[in-house]
Protein backbone atom coordinates (compact mmCIF):
# COMPACT_ATOMS: atom_id res chain seq x y z
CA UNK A 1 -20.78 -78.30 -183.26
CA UNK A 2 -21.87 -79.98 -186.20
CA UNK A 3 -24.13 -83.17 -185.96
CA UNK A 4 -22.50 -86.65 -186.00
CA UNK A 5 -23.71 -89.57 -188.06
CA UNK A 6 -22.08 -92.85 -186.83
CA UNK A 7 -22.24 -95.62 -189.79
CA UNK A 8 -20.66 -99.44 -189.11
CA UNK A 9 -22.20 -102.65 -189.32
CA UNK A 10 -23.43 -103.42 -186.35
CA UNK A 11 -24.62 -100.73 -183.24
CA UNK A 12 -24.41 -101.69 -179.82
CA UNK A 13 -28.02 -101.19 -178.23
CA UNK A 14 -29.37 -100.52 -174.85
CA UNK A 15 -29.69 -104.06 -174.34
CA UNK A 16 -26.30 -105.15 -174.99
CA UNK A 17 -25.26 -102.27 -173.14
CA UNK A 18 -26.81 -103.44 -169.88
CA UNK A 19 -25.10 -107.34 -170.26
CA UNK A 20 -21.92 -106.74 -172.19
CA UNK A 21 -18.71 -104.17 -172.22
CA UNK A 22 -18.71 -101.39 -174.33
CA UNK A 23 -16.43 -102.20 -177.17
CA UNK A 24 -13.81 -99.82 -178.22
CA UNK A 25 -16.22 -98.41 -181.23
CA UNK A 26 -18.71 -97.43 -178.87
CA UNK A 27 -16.92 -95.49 -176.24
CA UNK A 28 -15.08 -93.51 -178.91
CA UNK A 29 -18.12 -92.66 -180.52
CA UNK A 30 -20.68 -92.11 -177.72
CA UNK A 31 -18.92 -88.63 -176.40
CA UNK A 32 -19.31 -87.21 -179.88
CA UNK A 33 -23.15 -88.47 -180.47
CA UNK A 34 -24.22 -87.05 -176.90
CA UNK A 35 -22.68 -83.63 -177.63
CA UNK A 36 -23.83 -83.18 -180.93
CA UNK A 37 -27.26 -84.67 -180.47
CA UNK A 38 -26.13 -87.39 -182.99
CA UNK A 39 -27.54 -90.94 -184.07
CA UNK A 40 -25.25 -94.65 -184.56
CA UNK A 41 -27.13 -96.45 -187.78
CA UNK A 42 -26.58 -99.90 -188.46
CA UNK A 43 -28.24 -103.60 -188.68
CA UNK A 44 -29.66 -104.67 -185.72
CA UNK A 45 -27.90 -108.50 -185.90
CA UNK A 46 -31.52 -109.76 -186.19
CA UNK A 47 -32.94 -111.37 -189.10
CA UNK A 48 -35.93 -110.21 -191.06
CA UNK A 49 -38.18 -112.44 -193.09
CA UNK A 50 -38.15 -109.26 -196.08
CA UNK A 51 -36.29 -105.93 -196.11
CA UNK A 52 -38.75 -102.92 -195.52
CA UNK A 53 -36.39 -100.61 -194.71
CA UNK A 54 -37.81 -100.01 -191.14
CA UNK A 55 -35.43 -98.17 -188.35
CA UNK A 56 -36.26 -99.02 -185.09
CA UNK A 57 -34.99 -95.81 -182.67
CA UNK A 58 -33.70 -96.23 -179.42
CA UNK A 59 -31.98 -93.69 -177.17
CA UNK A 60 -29.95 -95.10 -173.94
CA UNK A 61 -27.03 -93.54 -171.79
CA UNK A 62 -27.81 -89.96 -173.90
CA UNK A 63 -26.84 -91.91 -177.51
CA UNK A 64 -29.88 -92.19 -180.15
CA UNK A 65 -29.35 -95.52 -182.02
CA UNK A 66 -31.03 -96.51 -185.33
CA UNK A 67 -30.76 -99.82 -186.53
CA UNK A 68 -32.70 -102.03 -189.64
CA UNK A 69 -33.21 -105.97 -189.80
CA UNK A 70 -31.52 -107.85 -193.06
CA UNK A 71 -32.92 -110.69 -194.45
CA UNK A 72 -31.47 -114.27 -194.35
CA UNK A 73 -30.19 -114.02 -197.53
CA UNK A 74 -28.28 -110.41 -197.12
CA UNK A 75 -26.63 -111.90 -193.75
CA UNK A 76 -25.67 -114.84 -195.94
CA UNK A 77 -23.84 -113.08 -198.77
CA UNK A 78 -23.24 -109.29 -197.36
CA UNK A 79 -22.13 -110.42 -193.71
CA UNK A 80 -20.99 -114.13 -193.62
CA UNK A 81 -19.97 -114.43 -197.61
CA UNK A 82 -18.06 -111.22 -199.10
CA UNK A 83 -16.88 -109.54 -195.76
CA UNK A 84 -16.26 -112.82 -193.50
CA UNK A 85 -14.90 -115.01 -196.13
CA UNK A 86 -13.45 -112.80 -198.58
CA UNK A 87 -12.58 -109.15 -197.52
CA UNK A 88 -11.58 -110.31 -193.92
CA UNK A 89 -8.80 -112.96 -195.18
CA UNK A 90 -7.72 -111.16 -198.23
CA UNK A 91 -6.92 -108.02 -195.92
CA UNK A 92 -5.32 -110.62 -193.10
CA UNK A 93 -3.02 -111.53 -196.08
CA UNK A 94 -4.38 -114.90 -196.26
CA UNK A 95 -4.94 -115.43 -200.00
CA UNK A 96 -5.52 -118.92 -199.24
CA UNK A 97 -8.62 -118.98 -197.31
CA UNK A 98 -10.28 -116.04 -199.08
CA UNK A 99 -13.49 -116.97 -201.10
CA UNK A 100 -14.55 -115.69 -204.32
CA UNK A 101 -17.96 -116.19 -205.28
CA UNK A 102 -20.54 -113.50 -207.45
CA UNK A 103 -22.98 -113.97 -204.59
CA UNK A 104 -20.82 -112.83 -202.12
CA UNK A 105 -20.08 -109.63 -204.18
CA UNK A 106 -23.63 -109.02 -205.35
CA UNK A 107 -25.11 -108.91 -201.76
CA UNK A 108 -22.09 -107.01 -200.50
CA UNK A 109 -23.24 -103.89 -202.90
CA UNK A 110 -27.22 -104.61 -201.98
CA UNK A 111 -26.46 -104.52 -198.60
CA UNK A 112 -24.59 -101.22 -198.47
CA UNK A 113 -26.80 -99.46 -201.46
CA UNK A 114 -29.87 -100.77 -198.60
CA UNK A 115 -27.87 -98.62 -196.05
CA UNK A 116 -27.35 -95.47 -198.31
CA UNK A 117 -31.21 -95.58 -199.20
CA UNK A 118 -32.46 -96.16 -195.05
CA UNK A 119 -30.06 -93.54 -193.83
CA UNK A 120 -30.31 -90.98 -196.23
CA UNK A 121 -33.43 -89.43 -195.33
CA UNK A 122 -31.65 -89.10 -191.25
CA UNK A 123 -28.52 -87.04 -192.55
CA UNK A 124 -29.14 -83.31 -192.70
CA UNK A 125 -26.65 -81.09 -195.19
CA UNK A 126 -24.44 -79.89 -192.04
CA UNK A 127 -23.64 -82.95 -190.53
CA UNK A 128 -20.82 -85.12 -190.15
CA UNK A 129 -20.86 -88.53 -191.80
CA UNK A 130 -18.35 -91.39 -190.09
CA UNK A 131 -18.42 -94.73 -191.48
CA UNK A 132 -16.77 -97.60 -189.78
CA UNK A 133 -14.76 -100.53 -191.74
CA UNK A 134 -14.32 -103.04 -194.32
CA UNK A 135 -18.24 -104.20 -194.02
CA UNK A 136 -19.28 -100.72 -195.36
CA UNK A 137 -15.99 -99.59 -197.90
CA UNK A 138 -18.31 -98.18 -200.74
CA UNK A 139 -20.85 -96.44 -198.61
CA UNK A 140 -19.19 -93.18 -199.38
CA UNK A 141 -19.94 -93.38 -203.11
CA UNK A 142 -23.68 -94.60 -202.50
CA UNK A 143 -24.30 -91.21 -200.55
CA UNK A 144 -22.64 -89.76 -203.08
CA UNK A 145 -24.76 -90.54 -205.81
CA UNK A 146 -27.49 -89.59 -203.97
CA UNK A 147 -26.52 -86.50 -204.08
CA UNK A 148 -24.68 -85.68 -200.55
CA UNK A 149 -21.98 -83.32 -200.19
CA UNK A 150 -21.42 -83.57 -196.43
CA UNK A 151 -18.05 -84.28 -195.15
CA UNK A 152 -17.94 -88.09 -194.91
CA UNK A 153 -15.40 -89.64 -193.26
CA UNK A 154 -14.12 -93.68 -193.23
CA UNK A 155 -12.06 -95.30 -190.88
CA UNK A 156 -10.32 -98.61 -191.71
CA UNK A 157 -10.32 -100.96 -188.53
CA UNK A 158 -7.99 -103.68 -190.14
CA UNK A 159 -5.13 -104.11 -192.13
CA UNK A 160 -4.91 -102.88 -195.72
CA UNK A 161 -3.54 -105.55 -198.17
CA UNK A 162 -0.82 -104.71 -200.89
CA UNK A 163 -1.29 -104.01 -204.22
CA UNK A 164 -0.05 -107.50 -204.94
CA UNK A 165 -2.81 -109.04 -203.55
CA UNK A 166 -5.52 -107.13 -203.61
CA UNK A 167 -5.92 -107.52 -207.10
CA UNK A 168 -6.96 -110.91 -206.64
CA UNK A 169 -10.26 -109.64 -205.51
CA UNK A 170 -12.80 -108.79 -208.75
CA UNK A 171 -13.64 -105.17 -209.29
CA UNK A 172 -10.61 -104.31 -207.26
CA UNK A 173 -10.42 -100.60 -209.26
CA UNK A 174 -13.93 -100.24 -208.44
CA UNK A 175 -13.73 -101.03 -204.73
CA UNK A 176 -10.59 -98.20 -204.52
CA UNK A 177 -12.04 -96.50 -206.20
CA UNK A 178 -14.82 -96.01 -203.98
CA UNK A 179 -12.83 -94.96 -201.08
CA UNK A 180 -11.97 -92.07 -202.95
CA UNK A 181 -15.11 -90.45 -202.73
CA UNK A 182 -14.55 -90.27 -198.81
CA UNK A 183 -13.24 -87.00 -197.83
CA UNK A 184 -10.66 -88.27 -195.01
CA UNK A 185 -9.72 -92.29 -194.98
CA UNK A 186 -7.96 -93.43 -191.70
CA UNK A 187 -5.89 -96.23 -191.14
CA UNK A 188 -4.28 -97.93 -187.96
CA UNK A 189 -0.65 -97.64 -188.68
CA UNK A 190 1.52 -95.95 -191.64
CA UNK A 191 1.67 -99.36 -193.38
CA UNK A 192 -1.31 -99.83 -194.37
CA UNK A 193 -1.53 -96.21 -195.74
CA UNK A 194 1.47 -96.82 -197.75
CA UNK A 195 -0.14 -100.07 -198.81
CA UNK A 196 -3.39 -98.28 -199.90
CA UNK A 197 -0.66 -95.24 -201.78
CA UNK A 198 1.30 -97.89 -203.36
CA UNK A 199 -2.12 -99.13 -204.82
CA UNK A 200 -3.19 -95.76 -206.31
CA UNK A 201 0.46 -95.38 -207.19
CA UNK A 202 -0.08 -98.64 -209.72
CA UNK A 203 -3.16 -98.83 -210.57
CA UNK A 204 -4.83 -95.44 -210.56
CA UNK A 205 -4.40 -92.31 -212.57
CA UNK A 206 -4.05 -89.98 -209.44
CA UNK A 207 -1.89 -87.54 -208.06
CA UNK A 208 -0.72 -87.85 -204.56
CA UNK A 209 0.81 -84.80 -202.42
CA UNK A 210 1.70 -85.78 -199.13
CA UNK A 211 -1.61 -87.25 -197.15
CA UNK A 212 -3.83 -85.84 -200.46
CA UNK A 213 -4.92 -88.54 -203.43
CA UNK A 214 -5.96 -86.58 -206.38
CA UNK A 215 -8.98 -88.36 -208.52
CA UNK A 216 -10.38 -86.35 -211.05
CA UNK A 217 -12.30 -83.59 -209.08
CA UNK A 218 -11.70 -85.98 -205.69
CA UNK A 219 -9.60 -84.82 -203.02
CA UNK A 220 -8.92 -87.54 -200.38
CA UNK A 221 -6.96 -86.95 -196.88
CA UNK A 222 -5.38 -90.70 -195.90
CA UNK A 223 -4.56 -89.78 -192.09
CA UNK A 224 -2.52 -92.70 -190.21
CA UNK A 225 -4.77 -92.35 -186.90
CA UNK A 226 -3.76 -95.67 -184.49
CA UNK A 227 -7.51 -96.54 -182.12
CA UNK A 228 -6.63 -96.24 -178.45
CA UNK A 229 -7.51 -97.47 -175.38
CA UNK A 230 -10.32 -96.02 -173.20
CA UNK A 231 -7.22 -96.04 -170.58
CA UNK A 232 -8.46 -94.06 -167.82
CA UNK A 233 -12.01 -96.22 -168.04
CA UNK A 234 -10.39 -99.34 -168.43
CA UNK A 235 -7.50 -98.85 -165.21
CA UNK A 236 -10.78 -97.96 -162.91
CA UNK A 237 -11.75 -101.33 -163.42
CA UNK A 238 -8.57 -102.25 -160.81
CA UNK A 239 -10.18 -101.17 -157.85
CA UNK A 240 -13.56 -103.55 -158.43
CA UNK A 241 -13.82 -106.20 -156.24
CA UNK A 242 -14.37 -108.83 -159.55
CA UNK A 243 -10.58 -107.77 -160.74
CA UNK A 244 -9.64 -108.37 -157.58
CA UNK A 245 -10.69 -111.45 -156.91
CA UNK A 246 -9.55 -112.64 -160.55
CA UNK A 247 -6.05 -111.77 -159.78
CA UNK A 248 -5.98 -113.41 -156.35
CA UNK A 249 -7.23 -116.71 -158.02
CA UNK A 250 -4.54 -116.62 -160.59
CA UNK A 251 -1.91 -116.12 -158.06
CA UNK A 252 -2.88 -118.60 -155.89
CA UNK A 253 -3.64 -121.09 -158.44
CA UNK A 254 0.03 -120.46 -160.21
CA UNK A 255 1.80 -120.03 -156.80
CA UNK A 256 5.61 -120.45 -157.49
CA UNK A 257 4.96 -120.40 -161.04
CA UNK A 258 4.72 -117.62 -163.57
CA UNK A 259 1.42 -117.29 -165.26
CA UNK A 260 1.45 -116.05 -169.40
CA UNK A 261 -1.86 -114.79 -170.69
CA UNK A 262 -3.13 -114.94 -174.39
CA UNK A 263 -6.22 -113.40 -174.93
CA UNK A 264 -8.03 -113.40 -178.57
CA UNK A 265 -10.98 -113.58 -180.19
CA UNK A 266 -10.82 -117.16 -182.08
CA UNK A 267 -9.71 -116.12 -185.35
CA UNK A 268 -6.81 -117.52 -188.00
CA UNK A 269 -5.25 -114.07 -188.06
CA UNK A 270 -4.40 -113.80 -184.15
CA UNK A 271 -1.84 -116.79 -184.78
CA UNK A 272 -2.89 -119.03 -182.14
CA UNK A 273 -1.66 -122.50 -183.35
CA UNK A 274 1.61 -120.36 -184.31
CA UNK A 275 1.63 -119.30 -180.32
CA UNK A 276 0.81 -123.06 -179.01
CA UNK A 277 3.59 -124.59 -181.45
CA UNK A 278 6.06 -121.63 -180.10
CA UNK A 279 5.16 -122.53 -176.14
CA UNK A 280 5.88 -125.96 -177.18
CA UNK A 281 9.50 -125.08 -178.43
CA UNK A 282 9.60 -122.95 -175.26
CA UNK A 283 9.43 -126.19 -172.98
CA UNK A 284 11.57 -128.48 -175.08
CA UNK A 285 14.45 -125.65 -174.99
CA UNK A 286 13.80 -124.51 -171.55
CA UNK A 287 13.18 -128.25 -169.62
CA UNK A 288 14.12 -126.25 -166.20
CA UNK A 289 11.37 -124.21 -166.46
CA UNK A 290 8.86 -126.61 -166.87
CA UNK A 291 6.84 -126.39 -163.65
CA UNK A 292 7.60 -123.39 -162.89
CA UNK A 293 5.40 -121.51 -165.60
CA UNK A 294 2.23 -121.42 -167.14
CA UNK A 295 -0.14 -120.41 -170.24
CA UNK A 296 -3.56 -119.29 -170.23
CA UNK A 297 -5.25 -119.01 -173.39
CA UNK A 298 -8.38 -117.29 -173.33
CA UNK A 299 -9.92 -117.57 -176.45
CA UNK A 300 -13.95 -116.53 -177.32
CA UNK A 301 -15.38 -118.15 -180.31
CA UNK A 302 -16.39 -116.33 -183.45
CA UNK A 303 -17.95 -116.85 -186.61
CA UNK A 304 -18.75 -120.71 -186.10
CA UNK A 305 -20.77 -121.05 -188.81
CA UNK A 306 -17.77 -120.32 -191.09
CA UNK A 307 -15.49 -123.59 -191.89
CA UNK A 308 -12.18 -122.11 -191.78
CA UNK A 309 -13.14 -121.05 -187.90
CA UNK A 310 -14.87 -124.84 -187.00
CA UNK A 311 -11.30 -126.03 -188.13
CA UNK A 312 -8.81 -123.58 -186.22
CA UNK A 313 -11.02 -124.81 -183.18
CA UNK A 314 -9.96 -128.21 -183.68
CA UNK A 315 -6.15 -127.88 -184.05
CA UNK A 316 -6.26 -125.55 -181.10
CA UNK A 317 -8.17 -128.57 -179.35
CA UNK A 318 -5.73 -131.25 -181.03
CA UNK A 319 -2.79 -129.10 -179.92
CA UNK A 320 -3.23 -128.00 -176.38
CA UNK A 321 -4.28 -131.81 -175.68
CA UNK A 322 -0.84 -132.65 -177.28
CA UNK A 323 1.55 -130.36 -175.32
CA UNK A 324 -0.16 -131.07 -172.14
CA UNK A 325 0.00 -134.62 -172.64
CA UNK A 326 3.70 -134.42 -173.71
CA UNK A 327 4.92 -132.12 -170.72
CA UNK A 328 1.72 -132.11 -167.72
CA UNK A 329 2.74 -133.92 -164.52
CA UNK A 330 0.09 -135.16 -161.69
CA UNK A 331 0.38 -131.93 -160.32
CA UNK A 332 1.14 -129.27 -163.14
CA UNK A 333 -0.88 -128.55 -166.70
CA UNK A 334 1.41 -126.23 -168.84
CA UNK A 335 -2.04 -124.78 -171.04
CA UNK A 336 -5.36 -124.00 -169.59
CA UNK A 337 -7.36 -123.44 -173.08
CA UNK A 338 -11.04 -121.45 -171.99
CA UNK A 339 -12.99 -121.30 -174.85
CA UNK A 340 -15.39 -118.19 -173.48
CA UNK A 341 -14.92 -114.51 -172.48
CA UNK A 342 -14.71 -112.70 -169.44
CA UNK A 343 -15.68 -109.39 -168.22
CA UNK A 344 -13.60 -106.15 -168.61
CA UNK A 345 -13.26 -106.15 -164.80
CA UNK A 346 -11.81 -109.83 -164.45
CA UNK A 347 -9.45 -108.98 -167.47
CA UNK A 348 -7.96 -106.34 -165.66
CA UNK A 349 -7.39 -108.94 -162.57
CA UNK A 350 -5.70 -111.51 -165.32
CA UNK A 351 -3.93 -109.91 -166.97
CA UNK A 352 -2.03 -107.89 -163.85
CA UNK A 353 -1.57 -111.25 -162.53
CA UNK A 354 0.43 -112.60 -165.75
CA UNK A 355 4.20 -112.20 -165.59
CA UNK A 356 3.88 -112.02 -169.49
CA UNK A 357 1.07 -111.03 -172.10
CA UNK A 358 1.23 -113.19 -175.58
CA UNK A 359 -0.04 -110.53 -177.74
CA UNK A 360 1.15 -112.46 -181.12
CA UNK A 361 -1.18 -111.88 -184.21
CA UNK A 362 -0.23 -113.13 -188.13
CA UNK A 363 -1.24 -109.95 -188.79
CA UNK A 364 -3.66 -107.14 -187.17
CA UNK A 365 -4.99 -103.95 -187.50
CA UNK A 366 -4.35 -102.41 -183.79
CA UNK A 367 -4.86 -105.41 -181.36
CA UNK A 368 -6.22 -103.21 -177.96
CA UNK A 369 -5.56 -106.23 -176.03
CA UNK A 370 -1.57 -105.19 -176.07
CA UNK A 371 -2.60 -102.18 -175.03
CA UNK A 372 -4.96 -103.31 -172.19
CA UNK A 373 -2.93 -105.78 -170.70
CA UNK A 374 -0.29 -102.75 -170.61
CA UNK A 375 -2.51 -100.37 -168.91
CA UNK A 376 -3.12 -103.36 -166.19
CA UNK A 377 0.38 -103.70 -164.83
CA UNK A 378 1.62 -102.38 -161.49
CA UNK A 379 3.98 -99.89 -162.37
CA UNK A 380 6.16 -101.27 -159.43
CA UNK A 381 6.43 -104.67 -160.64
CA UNK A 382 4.82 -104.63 -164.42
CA UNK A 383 4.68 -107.72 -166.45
CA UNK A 384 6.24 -107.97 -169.85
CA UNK A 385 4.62 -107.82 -173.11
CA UNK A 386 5.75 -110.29 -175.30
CA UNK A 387 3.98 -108.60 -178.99
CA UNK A 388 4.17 -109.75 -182.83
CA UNK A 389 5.59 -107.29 -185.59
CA UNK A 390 2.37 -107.70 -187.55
CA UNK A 391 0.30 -105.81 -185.04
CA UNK A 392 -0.49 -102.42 -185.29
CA UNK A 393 -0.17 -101.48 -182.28
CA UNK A 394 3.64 -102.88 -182.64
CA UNK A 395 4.42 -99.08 -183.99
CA UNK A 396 3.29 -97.71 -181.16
CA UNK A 397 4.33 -100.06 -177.70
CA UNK A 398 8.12 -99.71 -178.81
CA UNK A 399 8.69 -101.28 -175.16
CA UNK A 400 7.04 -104.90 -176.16
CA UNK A 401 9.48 -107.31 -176.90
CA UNK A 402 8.99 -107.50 -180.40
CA UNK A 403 8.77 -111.20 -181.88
CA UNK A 404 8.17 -112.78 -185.66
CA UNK A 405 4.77 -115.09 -184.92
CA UNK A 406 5.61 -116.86 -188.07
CA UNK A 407 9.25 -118.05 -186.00
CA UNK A 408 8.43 -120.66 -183.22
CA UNK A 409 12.06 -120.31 -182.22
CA UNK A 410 11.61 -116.69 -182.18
CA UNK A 411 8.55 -116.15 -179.86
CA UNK A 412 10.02 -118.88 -177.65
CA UNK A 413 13.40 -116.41 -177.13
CA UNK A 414 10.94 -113.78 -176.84
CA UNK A 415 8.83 -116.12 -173.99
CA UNK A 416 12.46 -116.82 -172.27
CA UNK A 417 13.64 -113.17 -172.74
CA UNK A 418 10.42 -111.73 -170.94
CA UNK A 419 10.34 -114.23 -168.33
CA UNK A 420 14.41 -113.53 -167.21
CA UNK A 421 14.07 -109.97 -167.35
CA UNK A 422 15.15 -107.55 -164.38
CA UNK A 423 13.29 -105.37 -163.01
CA UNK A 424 14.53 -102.41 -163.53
CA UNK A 425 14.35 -102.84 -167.64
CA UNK A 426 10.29 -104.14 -167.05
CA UNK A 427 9.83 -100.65 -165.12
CA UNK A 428 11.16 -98.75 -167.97
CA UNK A 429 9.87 -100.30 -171.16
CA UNK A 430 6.30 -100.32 -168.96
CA UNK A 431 6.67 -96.55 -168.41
CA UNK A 432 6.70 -95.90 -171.81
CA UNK A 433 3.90 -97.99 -173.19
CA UNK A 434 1.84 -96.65 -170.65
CA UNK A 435 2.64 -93.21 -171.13
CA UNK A 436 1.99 -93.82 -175.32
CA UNK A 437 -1.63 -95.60 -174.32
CA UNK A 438 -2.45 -92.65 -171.95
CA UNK A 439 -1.58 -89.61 -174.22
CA UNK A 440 -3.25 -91.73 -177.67
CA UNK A 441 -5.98 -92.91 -176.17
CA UNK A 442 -9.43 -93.75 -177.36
CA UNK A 443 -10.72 -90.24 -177.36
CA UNK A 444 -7.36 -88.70 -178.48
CA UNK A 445 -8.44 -91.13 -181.54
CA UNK A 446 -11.94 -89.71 -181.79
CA UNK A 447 -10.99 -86.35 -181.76
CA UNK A 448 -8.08 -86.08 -184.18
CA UNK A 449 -10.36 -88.04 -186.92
CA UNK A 450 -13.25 -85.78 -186.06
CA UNK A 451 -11.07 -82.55 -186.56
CA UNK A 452 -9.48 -83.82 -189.72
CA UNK A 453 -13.00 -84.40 -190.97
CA UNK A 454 -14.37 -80.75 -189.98
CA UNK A 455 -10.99 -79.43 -192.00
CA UNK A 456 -12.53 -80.85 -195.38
CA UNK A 457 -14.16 -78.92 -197.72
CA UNK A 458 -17.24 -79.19 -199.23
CA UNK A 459 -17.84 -81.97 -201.97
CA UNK A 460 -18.49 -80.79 -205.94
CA UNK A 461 -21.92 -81.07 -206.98
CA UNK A 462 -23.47 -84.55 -206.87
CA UNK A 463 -22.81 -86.48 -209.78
CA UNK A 464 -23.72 -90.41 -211.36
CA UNK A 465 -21.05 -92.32 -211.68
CA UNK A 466 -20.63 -94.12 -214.65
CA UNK A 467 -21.35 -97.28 -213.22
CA UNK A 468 -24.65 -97.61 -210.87
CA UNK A 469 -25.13 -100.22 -208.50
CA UNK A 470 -28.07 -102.67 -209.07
CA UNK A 471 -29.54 -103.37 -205.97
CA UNK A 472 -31.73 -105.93 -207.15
C-alpha cells in the first residue's frame, strides 16, 4: 500500500484530539495514515514571530502529524484575507461580500509556495499526495515545479462557483489552471463539477472526455465524490449517558410542544437570518401553533475578527429578540438562540429529540449536519428533515423535504409540512436517508478518492511553468 501524504490547512493534533471531536477530515483520513504509515502536514494555528520553516512531529492515536507556525502577516493575508474574505464568499456565490485586495492574493501564493518548499523534502516518489480545499487550490502546481511526479490528488470541500462569477476574481485562468496539474479533482455534488467543466468549456483550450480535462500534456480525472458521515461512529454516541441526558432535557423542557433544531457554524452562507425571517412567517400563518412548538438555534461563532461575521451576529441578535418579543408569552419563548457548541454526544441527544431538523444553507458544499441529525432519529418514530436545495447533500437525502432558503413562504410550508406529517411517510423517507448515509459514508468517501487516485498514471517529466511564483 502506497504511503499517504495528507495536505489541508489546518491538522488536528493530539491536543485537540483529547478536548474536541474529531471533525469529519480527520476520521476519513486517519484509517488511511495508520495503514500506510502516513503523515497529515499543515499550519499549526499558532503564530510565529518569522517563518523558519520548522515542522514540529507529533504521533497520537497511530497518526504522525507535521505541522509549521505562519507569521502574523501570512495569517493576515493567506488565512483571514484571500481565503476568508475572498475565495470563501466568491465560491458561496456571494459576489457582494467578497474582497479583492493584491495583499490578499500575494500572501495566498507565499503561503502555499511555503507549504510546497516545508513538505517537499517528507514526500518520497511512491507516495500518495491528498490535498484538502480552497486554502491550498495551487499546491498541486508548486509540487509540480519542484519536480514531483507522484499522484496528487485535491478534494474540493465547498461549492464551486460558475464561470460567470468566478471571473471576477484576478488571475482566474491562472488559479484553474492550477487545478489542472492535480491528477484527480473531487467535488461534493455533480454541480459543482459541471460548474468547474463549464469553466474549462469557456475559458480554456482543453478537451474534455467524460470525467477527463485535457491540458496540453495534463490529464485531469474530476470525480463527483459526496463526504459522508462517520455513521456507525457517530449512532454509538446514542447509547452515552451525555446523549441521553440531552434528549431527556429537551423533552421535558418542550413537553407538549414540538422542538425544531438548527445547528450551524455562524456563517452568511448557512442562511440563518433567511431561517429566523421564515420561522417568523411560520407563526404569523400558523397562529394555532404558536405554543405548541419550538426553535433551537445552535449556532458556534466563527471568524470574529472578520466584519461581515461581527455583523450577521447582530441581526441574528436583533432578530431572535424581535420574534420573541412579537410572539413569547409568560410561559413560552418561540427561539432559544445558543451562541456555543456542544459535544458530538449531546448532538446526538438534540437532535433525536427534535420533531424537525432546519438544515437550510444559501448555499453549501455537503452540510454533514443533514446527515447527522438523520442518522440520530429513532427509526420508529424519526423526525423530519426539513433541507435547502443549495446543499450538497440535497442530491443525496432525496427524503428531506426539500425547501428554497431564499423563499420565507417556502421554508415556512416546508416547517408546516414536516410538522403535520404521518407517520408512516416519516418512517419511509427516514429509511432511505439512512440507508444513503450508511452505504456513502465517511470511509466509503475515503476509499473511492483513494482508489481513483492509485488508478492515475504517472506525471510527464517535471517542467517550469511559464509563470513562477515569487514568494517574496
Amino acid at each position: 500500500m502506497p504511503r499517504l501524504i495528507a495536505i489541508s490547512n489546518r491538522v488536528q493534533t493530539e491536543t485537540e484530539g483529547e478536548t474536541a471531536n474529531r471533525g469529519g477530515l480527520a476520521v476519513a483520513l486517519a484509517a488511511g495514515l495508520r495503514a500506510s504509515n502516513g503523515i497529515w502536514f499543515g499550519w499549526s494555528g499558532e503564530q510565529t514571530e518569522e517563518f523558519t520553516g520548522q515542522i514540529t512531529f507529533r504521533r497520537a492515536n497511530g497518526v504522525a502529524t507535521a505541522t509549521i507556525d505562519l507569521e502574523a502577516q501570512d495569517i493576515e493575508e493567506y488565512y483571514n484575507g484571500f481565503a476568508n474574505r475572498t475565495l470563501w464568499p466568491l465560491f458561496h456565490y456571494r459576489l457582494d461580500l467578497t474582497e479583492i485586495a493584491r495583499d490578499f492574493a500575494g500572501g495566498y501564493a507565499r503561503v502555499n509556495h511555503r507549504f510546497a518548499e516545508t513538505v517537499g523534502p517528507l514526500i518520497e516518489p511512491d507516495d500518495l499526495v491528498w490535498v484538502h480545499d480552497y486554502h491550498l487550490l495551487p499546491l498541486g502546481q508548486q509540487l509540480r515545479e519542484r519536480g514531483f511526479r507522484n499522484r496528487i490528488g485535491f478534494f474540493l470541500h465547498i461549492p464551486w462557483p460558475p464561470p460567470s462569477l468566478l471571473i471576477s476574481l484576478p488571475d482566474h485562468r491562472e488559479l484553474v489552471e492550477s487545478l489542472l496539474d492535480y491528477d484527480v479533482v473531487g467535488f461534493q455534488s455533480e454541480e459543482w463539477r459541471q460548474a468547474f467543466m463549464d469553466y474549462v468549456t469557456a475559458h480554456l483550450d482543453a478537451d474534455i472526455d467524460g470525467e477527463i480535462v485535457s491540458f496540453g500534456n495534463r490529464r485531469t480525472r474530476m470525480l463527483v465524490c459526496p463526504i459522508g458521515l462517520d455513521t456507525a461512529d457517530f449512532c454509538s454516541a446514542a447509547h452515552s449517558m451525555a446523549a441521553k441526558q440531552s434528549q431527556t432535557q429537551l423533552m421535558v423542557s418542550a413537553v407538549g410542544r414540538d422542538m425544531i433544531v438548527g445547528v450551524d457554524r455562524l456563517d452568511y452562507s448557512k442562511g440563518l437570518q433567511e431561517r429566523f425571517i421564515a420561522y417568523q412567517q411560520f407563526l404569523t400563518n400558523h397562529p394555532e401553533l404558536c405554543e405548541k412548538v419550538s426553535l433551537l438555534q445552535i449556532a458556534p461563532p466563527s471568524r470574529g475578527d472578520v466584519p461581515s461575521y461581527q455583523q450577521i451576529r447582530a441581526e441574528l441578535n436583533a432578530l431572535s429578540g424581535s420574534i420573541n418579543g412579537e410572539f413569547a408569552t409568560i410561559d413560552w419563548v418561540p427561539i432559544r438562540y445558543v451562541n456555543h457548541g456542544y459535544s458530538r454526544e449531546k448532538l446526538f441527544g438534540i437532535y433525536r429529540a427534535a420533531r424537525v431538523g432546519l438544515v437550510t444553507p444559501l448555499r453549501d458544499g455537503m452540510n454533514l449536519v443533514a446527515k447527522e441529525y438523520v442518522a440520530a432519529q429513532d427509526p420508529a418514530d424519526p423526525g423530519v428533515l426539513v433541507l435547502s436545495r443549495f446543499a450538497g447533500a440535497a442530491a443525496q437525502l432525496e427524503g428531506a423535504v426539500i425547501v428554497n432558503p431564499h423563499s420565507s413562504e417556502d421554508m415556512a410550508d416546508g416547517i408546516a409540512r414536516a410538522l403535520a406529517m404521518p407517520l408512516a411517510e416519516r418512517q419511509e423517507r427516514h429509511k432511505a436517508m439512512f440507508d444513503c448515509i450508511v452505504k456513502q459514508d465517511v470511509h466509503w468517501w475515503s476509499k473511492t478518492f483513494m482508489e481513483a487516485l492509485e488508478k492515475a498514471g504517472p506525471k510527464p517529466a517535471a517542467r517550469l511553468l511559464p509563470k513562477a511564483v515569487n514568494a517574496d
